[in-house]
N, C-alpha and C. Protein backbone atom coordinates (compact mmCIF):
# COMPACT_ATOMS: atom_id res chain seq x y z
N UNK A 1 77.27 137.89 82.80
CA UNK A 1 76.56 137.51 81.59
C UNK A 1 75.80 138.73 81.07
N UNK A 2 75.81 138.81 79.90
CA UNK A 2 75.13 139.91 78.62
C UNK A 2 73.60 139.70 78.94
N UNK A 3 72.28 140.73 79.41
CA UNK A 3 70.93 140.12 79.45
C UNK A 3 70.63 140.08 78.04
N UNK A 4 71.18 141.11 77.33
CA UNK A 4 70.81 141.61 75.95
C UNK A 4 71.53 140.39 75.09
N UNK A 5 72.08 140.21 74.90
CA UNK A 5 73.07 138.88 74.51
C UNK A 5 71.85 137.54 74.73
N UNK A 6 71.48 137.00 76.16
CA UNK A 6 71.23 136.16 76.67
C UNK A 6 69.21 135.89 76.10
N UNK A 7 68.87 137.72 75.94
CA UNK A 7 67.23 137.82 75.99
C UNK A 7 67.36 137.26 74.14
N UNK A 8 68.25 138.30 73.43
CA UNK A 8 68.34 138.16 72.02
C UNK A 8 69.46 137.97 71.31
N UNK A 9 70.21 137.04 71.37
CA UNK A 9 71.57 136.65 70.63
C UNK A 9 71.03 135.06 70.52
N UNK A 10 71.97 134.59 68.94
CA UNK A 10 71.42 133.27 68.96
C UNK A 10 72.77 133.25 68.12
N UNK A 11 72.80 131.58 67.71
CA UNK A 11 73.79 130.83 66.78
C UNK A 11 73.33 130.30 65.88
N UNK A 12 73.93 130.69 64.71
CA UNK A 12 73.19 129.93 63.56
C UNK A 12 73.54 128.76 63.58
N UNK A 13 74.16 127.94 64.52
CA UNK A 13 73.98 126.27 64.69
C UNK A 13 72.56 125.99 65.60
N UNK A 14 71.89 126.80 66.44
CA UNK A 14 70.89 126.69 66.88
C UNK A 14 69.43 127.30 66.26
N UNK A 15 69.80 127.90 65.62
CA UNK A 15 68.75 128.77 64.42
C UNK A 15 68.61 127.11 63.53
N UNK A 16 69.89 126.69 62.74
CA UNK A 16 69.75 125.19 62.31
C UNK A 16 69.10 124.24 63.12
N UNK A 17 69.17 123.80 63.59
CA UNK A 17 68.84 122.79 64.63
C UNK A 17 67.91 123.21 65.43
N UNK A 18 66.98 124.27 65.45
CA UNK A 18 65.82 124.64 65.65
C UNK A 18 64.33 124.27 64.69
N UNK A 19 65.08 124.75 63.54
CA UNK A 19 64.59 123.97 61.64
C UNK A 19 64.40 122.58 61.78
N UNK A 20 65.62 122.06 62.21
CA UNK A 20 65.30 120.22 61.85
C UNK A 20 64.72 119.82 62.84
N UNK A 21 64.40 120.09 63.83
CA UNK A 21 63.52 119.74 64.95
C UNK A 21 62.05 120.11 64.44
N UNK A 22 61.76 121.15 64.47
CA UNK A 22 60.24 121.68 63.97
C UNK A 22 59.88 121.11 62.85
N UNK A 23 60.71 121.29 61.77
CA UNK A 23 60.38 120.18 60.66
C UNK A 23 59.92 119.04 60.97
N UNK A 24 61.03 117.78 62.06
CA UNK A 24 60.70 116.41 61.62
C UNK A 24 59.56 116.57 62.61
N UNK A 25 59.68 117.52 63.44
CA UNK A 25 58.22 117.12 64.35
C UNK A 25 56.94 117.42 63.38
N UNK A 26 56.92 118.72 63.24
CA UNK A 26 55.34 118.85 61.90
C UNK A 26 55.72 117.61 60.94
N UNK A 27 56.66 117.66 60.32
CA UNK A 27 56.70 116.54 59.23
C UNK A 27 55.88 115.54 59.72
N UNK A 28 56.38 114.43 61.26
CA UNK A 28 55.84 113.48 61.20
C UNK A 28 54.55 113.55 61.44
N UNK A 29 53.84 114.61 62.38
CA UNK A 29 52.48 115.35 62.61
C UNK A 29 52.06 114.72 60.99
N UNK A 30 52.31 115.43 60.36
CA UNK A 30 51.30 115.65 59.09
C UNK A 30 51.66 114.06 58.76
N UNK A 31 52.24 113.26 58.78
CA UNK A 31 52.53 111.77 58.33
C UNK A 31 51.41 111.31 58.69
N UNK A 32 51.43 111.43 60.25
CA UNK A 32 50.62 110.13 61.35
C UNK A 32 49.31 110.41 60.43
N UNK A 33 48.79 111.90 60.89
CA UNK A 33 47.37 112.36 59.92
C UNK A 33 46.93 111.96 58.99
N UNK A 34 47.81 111.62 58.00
CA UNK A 34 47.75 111.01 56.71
C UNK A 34 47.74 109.11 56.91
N UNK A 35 48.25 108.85 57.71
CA UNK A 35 48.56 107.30 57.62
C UNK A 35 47.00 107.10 58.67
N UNK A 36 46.61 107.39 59.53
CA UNK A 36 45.24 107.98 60.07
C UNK A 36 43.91 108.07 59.02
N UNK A 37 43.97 108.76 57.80
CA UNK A 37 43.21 108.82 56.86
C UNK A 37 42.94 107.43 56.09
N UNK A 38 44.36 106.90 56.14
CA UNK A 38 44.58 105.44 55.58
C UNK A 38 43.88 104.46 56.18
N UNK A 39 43.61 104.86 57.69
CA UNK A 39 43.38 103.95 58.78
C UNK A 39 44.30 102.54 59.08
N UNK A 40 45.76 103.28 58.73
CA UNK A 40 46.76 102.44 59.13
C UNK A 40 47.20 102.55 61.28
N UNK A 41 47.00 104.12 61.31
CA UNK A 41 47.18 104.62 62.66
C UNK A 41 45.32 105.24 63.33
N UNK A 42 45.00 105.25 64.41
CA UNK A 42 43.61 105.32 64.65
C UNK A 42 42.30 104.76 64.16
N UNK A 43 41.41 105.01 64.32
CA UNK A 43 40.60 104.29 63.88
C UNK A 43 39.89 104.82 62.68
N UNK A 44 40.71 105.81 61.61
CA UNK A 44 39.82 106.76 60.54
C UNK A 44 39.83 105.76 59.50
N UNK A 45 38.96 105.78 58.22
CA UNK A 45 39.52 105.34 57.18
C UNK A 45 38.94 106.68 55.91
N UNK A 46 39.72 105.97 54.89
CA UNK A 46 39.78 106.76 53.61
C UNK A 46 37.98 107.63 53.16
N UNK A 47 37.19 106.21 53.56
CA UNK A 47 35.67 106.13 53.37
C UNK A 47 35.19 107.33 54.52
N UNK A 48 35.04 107.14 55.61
CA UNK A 48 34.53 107.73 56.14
C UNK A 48 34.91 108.95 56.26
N UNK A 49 36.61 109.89 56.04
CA UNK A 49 37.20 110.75 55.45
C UNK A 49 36.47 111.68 54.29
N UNK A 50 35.86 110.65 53.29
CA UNK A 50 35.35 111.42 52.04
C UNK A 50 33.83 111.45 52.54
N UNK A 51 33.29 110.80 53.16
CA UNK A 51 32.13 110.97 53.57
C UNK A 51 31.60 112.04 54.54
N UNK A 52 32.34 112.27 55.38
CA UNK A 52 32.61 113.41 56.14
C UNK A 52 32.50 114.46 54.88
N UNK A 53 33.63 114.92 54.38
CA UNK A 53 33.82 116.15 53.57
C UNK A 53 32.75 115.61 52.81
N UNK A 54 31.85 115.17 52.33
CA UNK A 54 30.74 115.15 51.81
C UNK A 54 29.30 115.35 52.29
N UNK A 55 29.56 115.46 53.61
CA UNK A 55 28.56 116.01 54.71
C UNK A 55 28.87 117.04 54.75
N UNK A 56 30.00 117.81 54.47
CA UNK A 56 30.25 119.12 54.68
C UNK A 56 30.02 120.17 53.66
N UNK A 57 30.00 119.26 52.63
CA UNK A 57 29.23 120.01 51.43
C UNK A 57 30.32 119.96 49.99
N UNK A 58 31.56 119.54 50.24
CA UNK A 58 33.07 119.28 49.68
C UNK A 58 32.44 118.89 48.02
N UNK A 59 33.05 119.60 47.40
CA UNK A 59 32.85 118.57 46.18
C UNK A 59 33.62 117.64 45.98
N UNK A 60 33.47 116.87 45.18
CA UNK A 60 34.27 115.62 44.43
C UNK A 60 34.93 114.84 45.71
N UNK A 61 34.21 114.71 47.21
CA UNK A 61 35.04 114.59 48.22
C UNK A 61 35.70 113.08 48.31
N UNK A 62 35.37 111.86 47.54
CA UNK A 62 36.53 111.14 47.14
C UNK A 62 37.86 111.35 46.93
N UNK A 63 38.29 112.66 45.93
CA UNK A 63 38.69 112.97 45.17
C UNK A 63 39.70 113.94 46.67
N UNK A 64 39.19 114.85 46.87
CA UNK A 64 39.29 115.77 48.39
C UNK A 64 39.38 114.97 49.26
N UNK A 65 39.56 114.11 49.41
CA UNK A 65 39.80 112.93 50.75
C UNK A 65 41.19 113.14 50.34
N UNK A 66 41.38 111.98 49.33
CA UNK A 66 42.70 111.38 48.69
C UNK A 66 43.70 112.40 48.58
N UNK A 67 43.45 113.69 48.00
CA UNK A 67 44.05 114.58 47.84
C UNK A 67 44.99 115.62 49.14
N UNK A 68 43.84 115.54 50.09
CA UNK A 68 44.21 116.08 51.50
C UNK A 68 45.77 115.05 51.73
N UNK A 69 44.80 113.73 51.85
CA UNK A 69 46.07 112.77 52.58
C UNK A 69 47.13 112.73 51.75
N UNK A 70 47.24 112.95 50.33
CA UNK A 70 48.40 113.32 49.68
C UNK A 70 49.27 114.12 49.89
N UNK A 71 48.98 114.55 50.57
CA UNK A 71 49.48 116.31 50.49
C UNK A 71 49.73 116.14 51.53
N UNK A 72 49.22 115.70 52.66
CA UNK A 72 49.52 115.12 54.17
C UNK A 72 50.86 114.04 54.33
N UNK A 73 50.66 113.76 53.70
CA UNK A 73 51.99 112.33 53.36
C UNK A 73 53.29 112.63 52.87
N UNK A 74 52.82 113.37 51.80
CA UNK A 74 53.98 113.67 50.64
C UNK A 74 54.46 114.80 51.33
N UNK A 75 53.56 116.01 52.06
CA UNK A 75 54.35 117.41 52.30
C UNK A 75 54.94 116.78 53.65
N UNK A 76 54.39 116.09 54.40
CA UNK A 76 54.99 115.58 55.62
C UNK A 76 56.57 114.89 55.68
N UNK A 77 56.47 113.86 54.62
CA UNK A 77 57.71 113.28 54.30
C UNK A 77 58.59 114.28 54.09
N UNK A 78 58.14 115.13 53.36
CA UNK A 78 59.42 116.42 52.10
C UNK A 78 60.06 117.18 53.46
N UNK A 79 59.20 118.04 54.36
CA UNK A 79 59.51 118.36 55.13
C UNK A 79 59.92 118.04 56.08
N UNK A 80 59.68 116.95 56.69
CA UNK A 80 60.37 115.98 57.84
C UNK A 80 62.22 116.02 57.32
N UNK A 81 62.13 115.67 55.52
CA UNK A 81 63.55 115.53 55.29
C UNK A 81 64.17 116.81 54.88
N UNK A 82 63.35 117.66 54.54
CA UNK A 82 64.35 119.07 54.16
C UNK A 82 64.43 118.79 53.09
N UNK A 83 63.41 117.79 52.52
CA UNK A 83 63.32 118.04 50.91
C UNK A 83 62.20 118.97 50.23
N UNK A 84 62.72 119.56 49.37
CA UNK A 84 61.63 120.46 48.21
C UNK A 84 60.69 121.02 49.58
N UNK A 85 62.00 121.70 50.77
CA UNK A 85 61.16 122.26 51.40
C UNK A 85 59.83 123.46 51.67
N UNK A 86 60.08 124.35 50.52
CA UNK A 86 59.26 125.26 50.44
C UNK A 86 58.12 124.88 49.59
N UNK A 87 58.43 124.72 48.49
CA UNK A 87 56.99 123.55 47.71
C UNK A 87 56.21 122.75 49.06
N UNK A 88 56.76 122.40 49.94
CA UNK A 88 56.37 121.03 50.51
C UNK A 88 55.06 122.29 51.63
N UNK A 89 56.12 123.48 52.26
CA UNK A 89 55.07 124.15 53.41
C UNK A 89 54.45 124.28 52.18
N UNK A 90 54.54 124.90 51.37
CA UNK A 90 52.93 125.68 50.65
C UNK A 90 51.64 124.66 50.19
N UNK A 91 52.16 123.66 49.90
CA UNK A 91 50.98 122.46 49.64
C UNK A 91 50.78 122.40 51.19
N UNK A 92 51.00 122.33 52.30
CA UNK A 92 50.25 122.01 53.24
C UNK A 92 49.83 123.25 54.51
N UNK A 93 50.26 124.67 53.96
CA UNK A 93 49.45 125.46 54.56
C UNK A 93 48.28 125.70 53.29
N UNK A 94 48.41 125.06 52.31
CA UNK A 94 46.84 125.20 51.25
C UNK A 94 45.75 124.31 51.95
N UNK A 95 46.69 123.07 52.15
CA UNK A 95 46.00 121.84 52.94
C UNK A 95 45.49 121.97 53.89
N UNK A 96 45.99 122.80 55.11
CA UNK A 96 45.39 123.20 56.42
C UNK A 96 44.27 124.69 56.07
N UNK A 97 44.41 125.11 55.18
CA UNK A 97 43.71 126.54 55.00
C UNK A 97 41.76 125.81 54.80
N UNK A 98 42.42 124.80 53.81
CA UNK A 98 40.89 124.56 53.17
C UNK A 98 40.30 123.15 54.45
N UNK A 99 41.58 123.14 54.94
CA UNK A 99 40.52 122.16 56.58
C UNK A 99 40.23 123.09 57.23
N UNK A 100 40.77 124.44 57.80
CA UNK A 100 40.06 125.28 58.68
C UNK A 100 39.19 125.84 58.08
N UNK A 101 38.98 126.01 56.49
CA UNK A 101 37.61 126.62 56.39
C UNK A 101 36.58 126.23 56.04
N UNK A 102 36.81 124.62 55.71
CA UNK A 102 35.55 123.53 55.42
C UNK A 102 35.38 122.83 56.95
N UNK A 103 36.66 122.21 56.92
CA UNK A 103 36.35 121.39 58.42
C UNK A 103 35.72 121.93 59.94
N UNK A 104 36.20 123.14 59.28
CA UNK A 104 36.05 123.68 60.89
C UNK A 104 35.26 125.42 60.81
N UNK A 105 33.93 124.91 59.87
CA UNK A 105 33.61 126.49 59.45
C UNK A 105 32.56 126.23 61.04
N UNK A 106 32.83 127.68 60.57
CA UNK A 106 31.42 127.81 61.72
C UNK A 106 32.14 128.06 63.27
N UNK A 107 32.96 126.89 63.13
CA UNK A 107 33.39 126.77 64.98
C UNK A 107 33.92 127.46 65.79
N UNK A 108 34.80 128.65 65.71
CA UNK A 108 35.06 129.59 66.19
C UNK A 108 37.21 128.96 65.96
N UNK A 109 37.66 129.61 66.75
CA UNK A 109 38.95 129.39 66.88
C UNK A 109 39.35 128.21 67.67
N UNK A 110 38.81 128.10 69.15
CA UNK A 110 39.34 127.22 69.67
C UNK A 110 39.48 125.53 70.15
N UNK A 111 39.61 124.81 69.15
CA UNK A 111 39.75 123.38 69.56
C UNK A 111 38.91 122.79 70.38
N UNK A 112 39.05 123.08 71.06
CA UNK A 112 38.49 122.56 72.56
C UNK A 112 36.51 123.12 72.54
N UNK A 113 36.11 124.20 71.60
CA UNK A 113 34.66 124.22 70.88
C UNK A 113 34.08 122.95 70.78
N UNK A 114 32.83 122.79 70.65
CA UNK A 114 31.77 122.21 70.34
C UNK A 114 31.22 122.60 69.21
N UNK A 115 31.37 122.21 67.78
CA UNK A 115 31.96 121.39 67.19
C UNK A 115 33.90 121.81 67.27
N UNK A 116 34.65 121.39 67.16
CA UNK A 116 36.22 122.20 67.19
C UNK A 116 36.42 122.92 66.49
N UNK A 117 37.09 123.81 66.86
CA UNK A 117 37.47 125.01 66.22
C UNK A 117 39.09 124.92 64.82
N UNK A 118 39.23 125.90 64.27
CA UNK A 118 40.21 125.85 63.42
C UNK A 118 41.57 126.17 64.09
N UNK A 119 41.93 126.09 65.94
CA UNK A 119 43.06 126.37 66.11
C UNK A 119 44.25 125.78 65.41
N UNK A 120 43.79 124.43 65.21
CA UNK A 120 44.89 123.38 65.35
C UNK A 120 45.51 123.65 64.01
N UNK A 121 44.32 123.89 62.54
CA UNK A 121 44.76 123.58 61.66
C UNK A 121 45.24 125.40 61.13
N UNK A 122 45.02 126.00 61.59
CA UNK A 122 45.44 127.41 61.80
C UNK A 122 46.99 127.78 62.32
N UNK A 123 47.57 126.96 63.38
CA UNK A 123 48.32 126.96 63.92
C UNK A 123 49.73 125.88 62.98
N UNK A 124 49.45 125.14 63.10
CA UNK A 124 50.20 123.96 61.79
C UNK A 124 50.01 125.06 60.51
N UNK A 125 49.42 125.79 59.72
CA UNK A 125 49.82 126.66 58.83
C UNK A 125 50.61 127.49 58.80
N UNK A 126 50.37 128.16 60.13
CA UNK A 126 51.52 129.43 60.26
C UNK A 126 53.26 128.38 60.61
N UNK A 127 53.43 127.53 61.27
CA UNK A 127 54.33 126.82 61.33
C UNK A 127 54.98 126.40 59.89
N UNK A 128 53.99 125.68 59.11
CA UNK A 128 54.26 125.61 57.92
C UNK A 128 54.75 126.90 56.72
N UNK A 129 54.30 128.39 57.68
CA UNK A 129 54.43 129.10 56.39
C UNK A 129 55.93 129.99 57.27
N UNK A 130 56.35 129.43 58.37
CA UNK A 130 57.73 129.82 58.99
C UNK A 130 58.57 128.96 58.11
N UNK A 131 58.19 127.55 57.83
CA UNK A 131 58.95 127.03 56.95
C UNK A 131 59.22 127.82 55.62
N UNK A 132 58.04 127.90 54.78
CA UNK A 132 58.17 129.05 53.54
C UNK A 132 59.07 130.03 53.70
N UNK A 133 58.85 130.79 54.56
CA UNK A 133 59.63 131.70 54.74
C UNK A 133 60.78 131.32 55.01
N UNK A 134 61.73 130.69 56.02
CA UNK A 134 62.58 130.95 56.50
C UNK A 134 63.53 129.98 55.47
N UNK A 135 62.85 128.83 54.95
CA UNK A 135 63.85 127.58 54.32
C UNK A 135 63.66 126.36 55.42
N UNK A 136 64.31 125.40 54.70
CA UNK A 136 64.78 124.44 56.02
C UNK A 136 65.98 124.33 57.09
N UNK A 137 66.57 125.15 56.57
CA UNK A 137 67.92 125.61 57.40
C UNK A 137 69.64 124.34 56.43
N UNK A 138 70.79 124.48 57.27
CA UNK A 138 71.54 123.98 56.79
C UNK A 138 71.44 122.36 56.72
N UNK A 139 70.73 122.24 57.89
CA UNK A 139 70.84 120.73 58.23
C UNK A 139 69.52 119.82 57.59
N UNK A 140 69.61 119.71 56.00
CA UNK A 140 68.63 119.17 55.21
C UNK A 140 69.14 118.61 54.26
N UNK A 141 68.12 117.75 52.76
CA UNK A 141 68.28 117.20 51.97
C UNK A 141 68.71 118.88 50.90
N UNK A 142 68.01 119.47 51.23
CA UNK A 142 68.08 120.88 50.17
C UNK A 142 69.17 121.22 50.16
N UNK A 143 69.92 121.59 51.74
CA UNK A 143 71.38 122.21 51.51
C UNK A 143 72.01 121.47 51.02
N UNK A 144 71.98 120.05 51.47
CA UNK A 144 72.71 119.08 51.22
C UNK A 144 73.07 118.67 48.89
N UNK A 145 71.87 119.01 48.32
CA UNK A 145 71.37 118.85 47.03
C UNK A 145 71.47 119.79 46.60
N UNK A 146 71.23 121.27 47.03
CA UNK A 146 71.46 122.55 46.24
C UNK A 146 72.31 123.00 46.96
């Protein structure tokens, strides 16, 4: 066996199917979050969502509640399917940018902080902006439509 082959050779059927995996997994990530905001999944609701970002200093945070979970829902869905995939990362590394720097000012990087840190929503951006970059791969609504 090739190490050089084995350390760095790949297939663009696995480069694909690397895409639709990471996708539907963040996709549904950003779903649950959003259906969570709804207080369909956990115990969050919409109210206490805007009330929060209104403790945090958020303007219009009704408005910034609704909007987050929009963008949580809608970029989650798009991307889960490999639809309007690149539109879909950039609304939700905007989405994660302005939770790590409202939600999580102050806290340092790591999660696991007192108050938590911006890993999580730091980390789901750069994922999201591999999507930007790279596409959704072959195995989507996009290839499939364009």
């Amino acid at each position: 066996m090739d190490l050089g082959l084995a350390l760095n050779g790949t297939n663009p059927l696995f480069i694909d199917l690397a895409l639709l995996f990471g996708r539907v997994a963040i996709g549904l990530c950003f779903v649950v979050h959003a259906l969570g905001k709804l207080g369909i999944v956990g115990n969050g609701t919409m109210d206490g969502f805007a009330q929060w970002l209104g403790d945090l200093g958020m303007p219009m945070p009704a408005v910034s509640a609704r909007m987050a979970m929009v963008s949580e829902l809608s970029g989650g869905i798009l991307l889960a399917l490999g639809l309007a995939t690149r539109p879909a990362a950039f609304v939700l590394i905007v989405t994660m940018a302005v939770a790590g720097i409202v939600g999580h000012r102050g806290a340092g990087y790591l999660i696991t902080n007192e108050p938590p840190g911006a890993e999580y929503t730091f980390n789901l951006a750069v994922v999201c902006l591999m999507f930007l970059m790279m596409g959704p791969g072959t195995i989507s609504l996009d290839a499939i439509l364009f």
